[in-house]
N, C-alpha and C. Protein backbone atom coordinates (compact mmCIF):
# COMPACT_ATOMS: atom_id res chain seq x y z
N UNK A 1 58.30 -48.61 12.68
CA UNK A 1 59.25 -49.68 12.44
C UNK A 1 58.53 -51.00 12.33
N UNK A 2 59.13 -51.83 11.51
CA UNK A 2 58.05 -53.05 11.11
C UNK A 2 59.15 -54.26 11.89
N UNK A 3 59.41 -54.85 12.29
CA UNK A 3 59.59 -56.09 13.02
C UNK A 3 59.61 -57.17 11.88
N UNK A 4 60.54 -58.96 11.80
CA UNK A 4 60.47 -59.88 11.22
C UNK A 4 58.95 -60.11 10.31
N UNK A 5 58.01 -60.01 11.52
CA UNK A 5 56.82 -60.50 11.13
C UNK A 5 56.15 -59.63 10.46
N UNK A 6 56.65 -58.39 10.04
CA UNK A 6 55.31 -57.28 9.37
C UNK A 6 54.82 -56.35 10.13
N UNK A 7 55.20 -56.48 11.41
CA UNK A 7 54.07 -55.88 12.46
C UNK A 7 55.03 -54.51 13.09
N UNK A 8 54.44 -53.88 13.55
CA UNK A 8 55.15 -52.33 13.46
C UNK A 8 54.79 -51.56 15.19
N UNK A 9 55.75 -51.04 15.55
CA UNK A 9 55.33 -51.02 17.23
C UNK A 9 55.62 -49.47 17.47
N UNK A 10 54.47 -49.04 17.98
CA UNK A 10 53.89 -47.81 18.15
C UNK A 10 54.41 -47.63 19.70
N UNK A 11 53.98 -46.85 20.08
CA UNK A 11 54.03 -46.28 21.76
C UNK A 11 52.73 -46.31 22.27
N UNK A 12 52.32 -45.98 23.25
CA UNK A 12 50.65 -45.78 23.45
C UNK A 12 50.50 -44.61 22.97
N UNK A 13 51.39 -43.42 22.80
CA UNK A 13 50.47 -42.24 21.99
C UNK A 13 50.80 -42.22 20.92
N UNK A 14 50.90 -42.75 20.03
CA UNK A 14 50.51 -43.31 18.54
C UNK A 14 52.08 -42.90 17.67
N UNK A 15 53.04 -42.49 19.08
CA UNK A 15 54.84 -42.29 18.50
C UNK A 15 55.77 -43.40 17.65
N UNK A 16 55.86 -43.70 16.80
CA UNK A 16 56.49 -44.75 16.45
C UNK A 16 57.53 -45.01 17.54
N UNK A 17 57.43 -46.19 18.07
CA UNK A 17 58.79 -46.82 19.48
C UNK A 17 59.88 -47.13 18.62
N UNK A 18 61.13 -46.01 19.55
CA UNK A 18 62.36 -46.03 18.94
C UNK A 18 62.74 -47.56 19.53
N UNK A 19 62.34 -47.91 20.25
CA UNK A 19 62.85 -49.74 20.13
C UNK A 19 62.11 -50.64 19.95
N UNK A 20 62.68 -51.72 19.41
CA UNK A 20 61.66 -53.28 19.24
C UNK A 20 61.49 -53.76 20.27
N UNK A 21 61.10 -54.94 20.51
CA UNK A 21 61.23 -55.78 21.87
C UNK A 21 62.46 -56.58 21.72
N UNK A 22 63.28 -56.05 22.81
CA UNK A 22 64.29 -57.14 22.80
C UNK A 22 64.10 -58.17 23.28
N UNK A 23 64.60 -59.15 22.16
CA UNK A 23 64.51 -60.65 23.03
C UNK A 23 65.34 -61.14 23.58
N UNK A 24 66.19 -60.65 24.48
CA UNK A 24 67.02 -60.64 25.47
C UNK A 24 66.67 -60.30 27.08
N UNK A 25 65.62 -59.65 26.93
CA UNK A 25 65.28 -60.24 28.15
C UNK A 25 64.16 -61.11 28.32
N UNK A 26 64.29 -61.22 29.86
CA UNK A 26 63.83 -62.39 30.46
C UNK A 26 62.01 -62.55 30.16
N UNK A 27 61.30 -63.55 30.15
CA UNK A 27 60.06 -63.75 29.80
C UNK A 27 59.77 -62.92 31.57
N UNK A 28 58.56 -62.13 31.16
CA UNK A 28 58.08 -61.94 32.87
C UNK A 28 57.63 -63.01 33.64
N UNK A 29 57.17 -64.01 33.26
CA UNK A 29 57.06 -65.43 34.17
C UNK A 29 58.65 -65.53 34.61
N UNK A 30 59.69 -66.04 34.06
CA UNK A 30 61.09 -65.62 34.23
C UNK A 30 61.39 -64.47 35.17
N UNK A 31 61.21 -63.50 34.71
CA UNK A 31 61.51 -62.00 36.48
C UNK A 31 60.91 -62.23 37.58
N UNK A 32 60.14 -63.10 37.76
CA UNK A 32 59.14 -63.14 38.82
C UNK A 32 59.77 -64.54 39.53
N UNK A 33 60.75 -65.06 39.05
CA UNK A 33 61.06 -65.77 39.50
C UNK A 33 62.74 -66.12 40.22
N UNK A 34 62.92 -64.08 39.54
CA UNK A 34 64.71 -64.56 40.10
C UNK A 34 64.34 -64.24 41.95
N UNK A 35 65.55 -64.62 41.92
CA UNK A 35 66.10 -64.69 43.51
C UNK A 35 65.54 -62.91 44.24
N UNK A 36 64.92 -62.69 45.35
CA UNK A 36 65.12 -61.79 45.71
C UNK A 36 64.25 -60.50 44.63
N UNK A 37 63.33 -60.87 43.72
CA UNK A 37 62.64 -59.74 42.72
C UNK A 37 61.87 -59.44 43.30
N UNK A 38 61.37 -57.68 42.83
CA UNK A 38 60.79 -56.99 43.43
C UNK A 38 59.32 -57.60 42.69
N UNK A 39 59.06 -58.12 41.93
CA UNK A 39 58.35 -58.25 41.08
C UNK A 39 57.57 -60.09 41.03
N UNK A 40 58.08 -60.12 42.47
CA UNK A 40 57.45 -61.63 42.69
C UNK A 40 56.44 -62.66 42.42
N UNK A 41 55.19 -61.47 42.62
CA UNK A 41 54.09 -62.22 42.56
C UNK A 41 53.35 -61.06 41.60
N UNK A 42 54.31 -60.71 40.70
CA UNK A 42 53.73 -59.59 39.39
C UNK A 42 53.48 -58.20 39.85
N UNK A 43 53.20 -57.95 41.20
CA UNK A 43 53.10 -56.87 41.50
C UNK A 43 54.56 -55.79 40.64
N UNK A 44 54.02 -54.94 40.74
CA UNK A 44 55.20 -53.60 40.07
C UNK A 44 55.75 -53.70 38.46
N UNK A 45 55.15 -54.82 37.71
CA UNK A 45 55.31 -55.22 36.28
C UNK A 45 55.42 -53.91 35.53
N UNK A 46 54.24 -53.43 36.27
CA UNK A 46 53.49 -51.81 35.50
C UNK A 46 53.32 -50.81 36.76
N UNK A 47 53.61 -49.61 36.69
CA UNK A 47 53.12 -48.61 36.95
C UNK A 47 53.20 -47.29 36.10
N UNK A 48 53.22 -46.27 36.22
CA UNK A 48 52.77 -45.33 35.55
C UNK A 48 54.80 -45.00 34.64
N UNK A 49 55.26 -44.87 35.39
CA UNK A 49 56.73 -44.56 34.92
C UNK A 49 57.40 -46.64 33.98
N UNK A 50 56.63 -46.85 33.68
CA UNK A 50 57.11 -48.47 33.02
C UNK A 50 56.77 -47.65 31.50
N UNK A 51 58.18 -47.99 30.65
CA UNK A 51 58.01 -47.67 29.18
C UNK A 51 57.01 -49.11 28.78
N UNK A 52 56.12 -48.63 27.96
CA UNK A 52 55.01 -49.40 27.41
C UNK A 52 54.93 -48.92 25.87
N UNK A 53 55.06 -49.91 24.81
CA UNK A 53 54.73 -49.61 23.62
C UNK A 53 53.19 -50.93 22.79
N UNK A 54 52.68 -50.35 22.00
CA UNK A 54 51.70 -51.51 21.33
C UNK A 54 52.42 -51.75 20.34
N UNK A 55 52.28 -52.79 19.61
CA UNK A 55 52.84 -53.47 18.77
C UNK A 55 51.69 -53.66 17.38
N UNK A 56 51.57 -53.30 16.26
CA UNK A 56 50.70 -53.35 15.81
C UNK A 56 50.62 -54.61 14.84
N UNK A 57 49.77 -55.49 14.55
CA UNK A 57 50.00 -56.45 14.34
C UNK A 57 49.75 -56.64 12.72
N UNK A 58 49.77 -57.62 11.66
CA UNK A 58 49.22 -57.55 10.52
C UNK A 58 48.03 -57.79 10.38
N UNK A 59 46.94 -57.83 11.30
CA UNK A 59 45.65 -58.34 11.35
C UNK A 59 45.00 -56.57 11.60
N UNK A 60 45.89 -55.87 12.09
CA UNK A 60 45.28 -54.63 12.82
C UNK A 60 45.23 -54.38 14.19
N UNK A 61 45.06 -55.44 14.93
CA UNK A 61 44.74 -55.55 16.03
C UNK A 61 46.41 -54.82 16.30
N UNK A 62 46.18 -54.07 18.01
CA UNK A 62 47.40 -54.40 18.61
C UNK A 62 47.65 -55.23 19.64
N UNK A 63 49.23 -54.96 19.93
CA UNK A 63 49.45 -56.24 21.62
C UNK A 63 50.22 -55.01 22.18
N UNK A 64 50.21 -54.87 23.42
CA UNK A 64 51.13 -53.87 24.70
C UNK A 64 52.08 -55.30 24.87
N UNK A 65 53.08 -54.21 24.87
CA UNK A 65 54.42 -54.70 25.15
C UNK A 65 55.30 -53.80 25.86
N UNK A 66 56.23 -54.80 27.22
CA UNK A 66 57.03 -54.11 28.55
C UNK A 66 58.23 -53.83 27.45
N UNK A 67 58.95 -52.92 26.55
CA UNK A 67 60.07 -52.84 26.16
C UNK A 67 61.16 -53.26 26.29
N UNK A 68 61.51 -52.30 28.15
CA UNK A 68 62.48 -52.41 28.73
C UNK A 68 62.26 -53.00 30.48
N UNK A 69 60.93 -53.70 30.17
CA UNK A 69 61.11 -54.78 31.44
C UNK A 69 61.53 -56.19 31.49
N UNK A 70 60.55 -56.39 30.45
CA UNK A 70 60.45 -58.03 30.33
C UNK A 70 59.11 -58.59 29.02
N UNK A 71 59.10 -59.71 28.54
CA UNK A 71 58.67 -59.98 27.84
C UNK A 71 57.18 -61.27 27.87
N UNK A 72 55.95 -60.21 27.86
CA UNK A 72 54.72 -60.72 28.08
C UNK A 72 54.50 -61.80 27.48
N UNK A 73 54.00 -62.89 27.83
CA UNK A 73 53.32 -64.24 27.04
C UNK A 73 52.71 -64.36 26.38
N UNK A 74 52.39 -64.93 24.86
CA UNK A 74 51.15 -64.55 24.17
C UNK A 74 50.37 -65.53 24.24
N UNK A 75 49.44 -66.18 24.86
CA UNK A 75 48.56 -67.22 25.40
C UNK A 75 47.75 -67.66 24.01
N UNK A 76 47.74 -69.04 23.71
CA UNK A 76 47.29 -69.56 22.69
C UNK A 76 46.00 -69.22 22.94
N UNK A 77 45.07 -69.90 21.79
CA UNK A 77 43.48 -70.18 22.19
C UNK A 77 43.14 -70.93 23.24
N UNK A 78 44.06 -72.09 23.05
CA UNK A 78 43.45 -73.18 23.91
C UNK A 78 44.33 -72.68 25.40
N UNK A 79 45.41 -72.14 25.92
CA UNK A 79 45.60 -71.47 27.16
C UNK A 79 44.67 -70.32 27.49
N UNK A 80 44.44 -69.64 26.68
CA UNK A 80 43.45 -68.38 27.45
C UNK A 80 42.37 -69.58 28.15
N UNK A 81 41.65 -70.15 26.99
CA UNK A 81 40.51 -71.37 27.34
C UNK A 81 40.73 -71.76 28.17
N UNK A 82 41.62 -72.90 28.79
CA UNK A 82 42.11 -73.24 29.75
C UNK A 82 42.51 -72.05 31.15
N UNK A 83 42.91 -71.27 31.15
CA UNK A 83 43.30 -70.12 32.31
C UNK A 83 41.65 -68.95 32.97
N UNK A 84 41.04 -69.48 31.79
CA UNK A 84 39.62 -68.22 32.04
C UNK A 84 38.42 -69.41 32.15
N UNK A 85 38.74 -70.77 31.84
CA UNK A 85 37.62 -71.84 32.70
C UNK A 85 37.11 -71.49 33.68
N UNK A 86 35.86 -71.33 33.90
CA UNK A 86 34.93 -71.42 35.35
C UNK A 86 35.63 -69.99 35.92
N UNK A 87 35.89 -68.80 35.08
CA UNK A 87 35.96 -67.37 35.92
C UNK A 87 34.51 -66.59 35.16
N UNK A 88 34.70 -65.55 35.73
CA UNK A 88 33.42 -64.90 35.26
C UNK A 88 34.07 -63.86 34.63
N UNK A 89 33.21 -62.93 33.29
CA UNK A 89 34.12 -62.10 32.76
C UNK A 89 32.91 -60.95 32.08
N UNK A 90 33.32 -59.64 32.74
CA UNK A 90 32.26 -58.83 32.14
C UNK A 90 33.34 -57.47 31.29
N UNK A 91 32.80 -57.68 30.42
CA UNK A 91 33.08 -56.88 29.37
C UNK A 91 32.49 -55.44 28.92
N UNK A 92 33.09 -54.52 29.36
CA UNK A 92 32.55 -52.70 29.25
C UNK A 92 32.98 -52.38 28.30
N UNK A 93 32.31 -51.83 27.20
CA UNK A 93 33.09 -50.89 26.36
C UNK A 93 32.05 -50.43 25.44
């Protein structure tokens, strides 16, 4: 399924996701902030039973996306820049 933008959202095992991202729910900065969430300080966002789909983008690249939790941030250049200042970052692959 291709989305407004072109971009087409897979599952993690390469299933086409019978849903888009709804934008109806809440940003996860937003869940973490209602009254009483289990999900306070981000803990429980993800575990193994959380529907997770990638989103494939028109560049190729993909993005993971919470379906039916909540809706991840996409951090500019200059916020990643700003948020990963003065951390250290090692890269495996």
């Amino acid at each position: 399924r291709r989305n407004l933008h072109g971009d087409e959202s897979i599952q993690h095992n390469g299933i086409p996701a019978k849903t888009n991202i709804n934008s109806e729910l809440p940003t996860c900065r937003e869940l973490m902030t209602f009254p009483n969430s289990p999900f306070a300080d981000g803990a429980f966002l993800t575990r193994r039973s959380t529907q997770i789909s990638w989103k494939l983008r028109r560049d190729g690249s993909r993005e993971l996306t919470l379906p039916s939790t909540c809706r991840l941030h996409r951090y500019s250049a200059a916020e990643a820049k700003e948020c990963l200042k003065s951390k250290h970052l090692l890269f495996v692959g």
